[in-house]
C-alpha atoms as a PDB file:
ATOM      1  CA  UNK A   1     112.464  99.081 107.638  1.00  0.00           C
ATOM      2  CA  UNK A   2     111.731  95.384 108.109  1.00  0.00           C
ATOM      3  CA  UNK A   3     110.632  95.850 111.547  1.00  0.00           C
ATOM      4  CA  UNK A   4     108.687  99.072 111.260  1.00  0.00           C
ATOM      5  CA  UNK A   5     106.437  97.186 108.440  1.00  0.00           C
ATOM      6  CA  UNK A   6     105.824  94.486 111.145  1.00  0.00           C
ATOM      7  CA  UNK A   7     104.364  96.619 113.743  1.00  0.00           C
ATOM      8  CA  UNK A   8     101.208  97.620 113.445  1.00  0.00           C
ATOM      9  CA  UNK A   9     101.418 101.184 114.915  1.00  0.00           C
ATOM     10  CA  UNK A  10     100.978 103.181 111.350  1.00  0.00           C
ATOM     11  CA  UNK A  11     102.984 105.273 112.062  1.00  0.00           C
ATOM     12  CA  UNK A  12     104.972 107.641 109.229  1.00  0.00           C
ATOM     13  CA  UNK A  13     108.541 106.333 108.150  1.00  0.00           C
ATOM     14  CA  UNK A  14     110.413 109.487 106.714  1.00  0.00           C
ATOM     15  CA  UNK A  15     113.494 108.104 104.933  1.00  0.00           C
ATOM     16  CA  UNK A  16     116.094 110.735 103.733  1.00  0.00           C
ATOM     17  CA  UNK A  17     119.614 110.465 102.299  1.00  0.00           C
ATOM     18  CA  UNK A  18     121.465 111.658  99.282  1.00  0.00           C
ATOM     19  CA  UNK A  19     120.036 110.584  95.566  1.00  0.00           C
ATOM     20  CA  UNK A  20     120.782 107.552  94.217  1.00  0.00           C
ATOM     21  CA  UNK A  21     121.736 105.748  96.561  1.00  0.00           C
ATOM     22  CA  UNK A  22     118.495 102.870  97.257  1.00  0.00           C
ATOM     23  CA  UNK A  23     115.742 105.007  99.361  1.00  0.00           C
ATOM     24  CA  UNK A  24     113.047 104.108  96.746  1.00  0.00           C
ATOM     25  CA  UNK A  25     114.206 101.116  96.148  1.00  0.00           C
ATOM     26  CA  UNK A  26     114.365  99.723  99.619  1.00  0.00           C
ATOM     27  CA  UNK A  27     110.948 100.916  99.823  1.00  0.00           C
ATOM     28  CA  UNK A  28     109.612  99.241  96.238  1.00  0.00           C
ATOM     29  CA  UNK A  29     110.645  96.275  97.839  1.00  0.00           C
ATOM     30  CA  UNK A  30     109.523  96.534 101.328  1.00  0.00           C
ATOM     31  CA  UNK A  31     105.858  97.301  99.627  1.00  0.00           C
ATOM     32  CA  UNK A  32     106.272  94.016  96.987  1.00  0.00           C
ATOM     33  CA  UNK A  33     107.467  92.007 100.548  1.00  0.00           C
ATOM     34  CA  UNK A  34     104.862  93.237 103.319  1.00  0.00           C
ATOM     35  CA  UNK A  35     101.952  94.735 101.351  1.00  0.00           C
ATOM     36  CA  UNK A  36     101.294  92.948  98.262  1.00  0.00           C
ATOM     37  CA  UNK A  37      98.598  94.442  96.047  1.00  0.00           C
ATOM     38  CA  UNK A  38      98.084  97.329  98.949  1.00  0.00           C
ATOM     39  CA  UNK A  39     101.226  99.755  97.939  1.00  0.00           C
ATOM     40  CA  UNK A  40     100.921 102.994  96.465  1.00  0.00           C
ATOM     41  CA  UNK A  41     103.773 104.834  95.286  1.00  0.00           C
ATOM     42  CA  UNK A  42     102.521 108.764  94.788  1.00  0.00           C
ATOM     43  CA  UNK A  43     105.801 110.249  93.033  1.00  0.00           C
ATOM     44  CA  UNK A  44     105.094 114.126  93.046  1.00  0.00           C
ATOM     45  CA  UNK A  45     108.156 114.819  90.724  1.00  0.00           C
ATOM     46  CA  UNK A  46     105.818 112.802  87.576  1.00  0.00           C
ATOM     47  CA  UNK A  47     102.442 114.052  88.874  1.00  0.00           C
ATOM     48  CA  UNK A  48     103.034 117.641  89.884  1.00  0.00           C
ATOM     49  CA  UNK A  49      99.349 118.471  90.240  1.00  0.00           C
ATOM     50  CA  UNK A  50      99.277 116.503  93.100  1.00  0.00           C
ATOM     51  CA  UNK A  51     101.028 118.679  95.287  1.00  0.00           C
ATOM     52  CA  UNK A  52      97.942 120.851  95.859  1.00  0.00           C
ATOM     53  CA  UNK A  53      96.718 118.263  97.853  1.00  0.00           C
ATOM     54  CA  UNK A  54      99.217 118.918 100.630  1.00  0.00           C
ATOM     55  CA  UNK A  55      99.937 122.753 100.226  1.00  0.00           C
ATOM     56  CA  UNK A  56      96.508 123.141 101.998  1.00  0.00           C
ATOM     57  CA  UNK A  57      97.395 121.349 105.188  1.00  0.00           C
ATOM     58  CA  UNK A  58      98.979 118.034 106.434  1.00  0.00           C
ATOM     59  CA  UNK A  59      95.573 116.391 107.689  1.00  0.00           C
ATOM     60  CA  UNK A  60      96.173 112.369 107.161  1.00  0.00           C
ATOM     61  CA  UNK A  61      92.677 111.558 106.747  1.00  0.00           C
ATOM     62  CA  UNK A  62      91.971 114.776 104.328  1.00  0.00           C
ATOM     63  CA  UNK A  63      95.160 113.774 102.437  1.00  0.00           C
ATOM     64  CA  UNK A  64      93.847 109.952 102.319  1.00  0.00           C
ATOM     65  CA  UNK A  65      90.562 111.054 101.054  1.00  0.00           C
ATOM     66  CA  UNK A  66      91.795 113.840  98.176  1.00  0.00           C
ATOM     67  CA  UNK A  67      93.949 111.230  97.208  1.00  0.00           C
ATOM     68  CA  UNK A  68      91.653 108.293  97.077  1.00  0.00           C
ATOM     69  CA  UNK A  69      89.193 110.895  94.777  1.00  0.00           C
ATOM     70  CA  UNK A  70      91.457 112.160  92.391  1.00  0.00           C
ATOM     71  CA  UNK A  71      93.384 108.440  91.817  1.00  0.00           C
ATOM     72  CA  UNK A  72      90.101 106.570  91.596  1.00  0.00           C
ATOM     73  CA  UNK A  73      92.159 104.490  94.426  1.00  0.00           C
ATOM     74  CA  UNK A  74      91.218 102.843  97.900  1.00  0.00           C
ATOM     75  CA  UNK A  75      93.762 103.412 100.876  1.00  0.00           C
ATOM     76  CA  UNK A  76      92.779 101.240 103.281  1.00  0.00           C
ATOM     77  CA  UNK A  77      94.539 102.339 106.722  1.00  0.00           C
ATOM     78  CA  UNK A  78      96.816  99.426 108.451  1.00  0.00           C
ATOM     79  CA  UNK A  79      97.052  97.415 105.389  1.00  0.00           C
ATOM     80  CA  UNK A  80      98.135  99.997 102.285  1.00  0.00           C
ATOM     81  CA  UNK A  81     101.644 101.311 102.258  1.00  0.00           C
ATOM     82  CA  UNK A  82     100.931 104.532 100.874  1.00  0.00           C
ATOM     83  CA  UNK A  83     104.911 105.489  99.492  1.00  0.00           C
ATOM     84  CA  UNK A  84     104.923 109.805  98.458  1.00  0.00           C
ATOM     85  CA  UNK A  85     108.335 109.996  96.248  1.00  0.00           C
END
């Protein structure tokens, strides 16, 4: 994870394992460590009216922008971890 966050593609990271076993975590702290005041953790299991926003299609810069609207929030692309749970 360390050396994704230090190159500067953008690129998705899709972690996946079993529960419980440090995936948020790891990435709580990789956001505290690389991107300090630019993480946003979007945790679809607590806000369950967010997942309209990618039933309609899987656009980045449509997702970005739906998201930036309804969260009052500003993603700013290369700098803001943007972490969906």
């Amino acid at each position: 994870m360390n050396n994704w966050a230090n190159k500067p593609q953008g690129k998705p990271l899709i972690i996946r394992g079993a529960r419980h076993i440090g995936k948020s975590w790891s990435v709580l702290n990789l956001g505290n460590a690389y991107f300090k005041g630019n993480f946003i953790e979007i945790n679809l299991e607590k806000n369950p009216s967010l997942y309209k926003i990618f039933k309609q299609d899987f656009i980045p810069s449509r997702i970005v922008k739906d998201l930036e609207l309804i969260l009052n929030i500003g993603i700013e692309a290369g700098k803001t971890l943007l972490f969906i749970n």
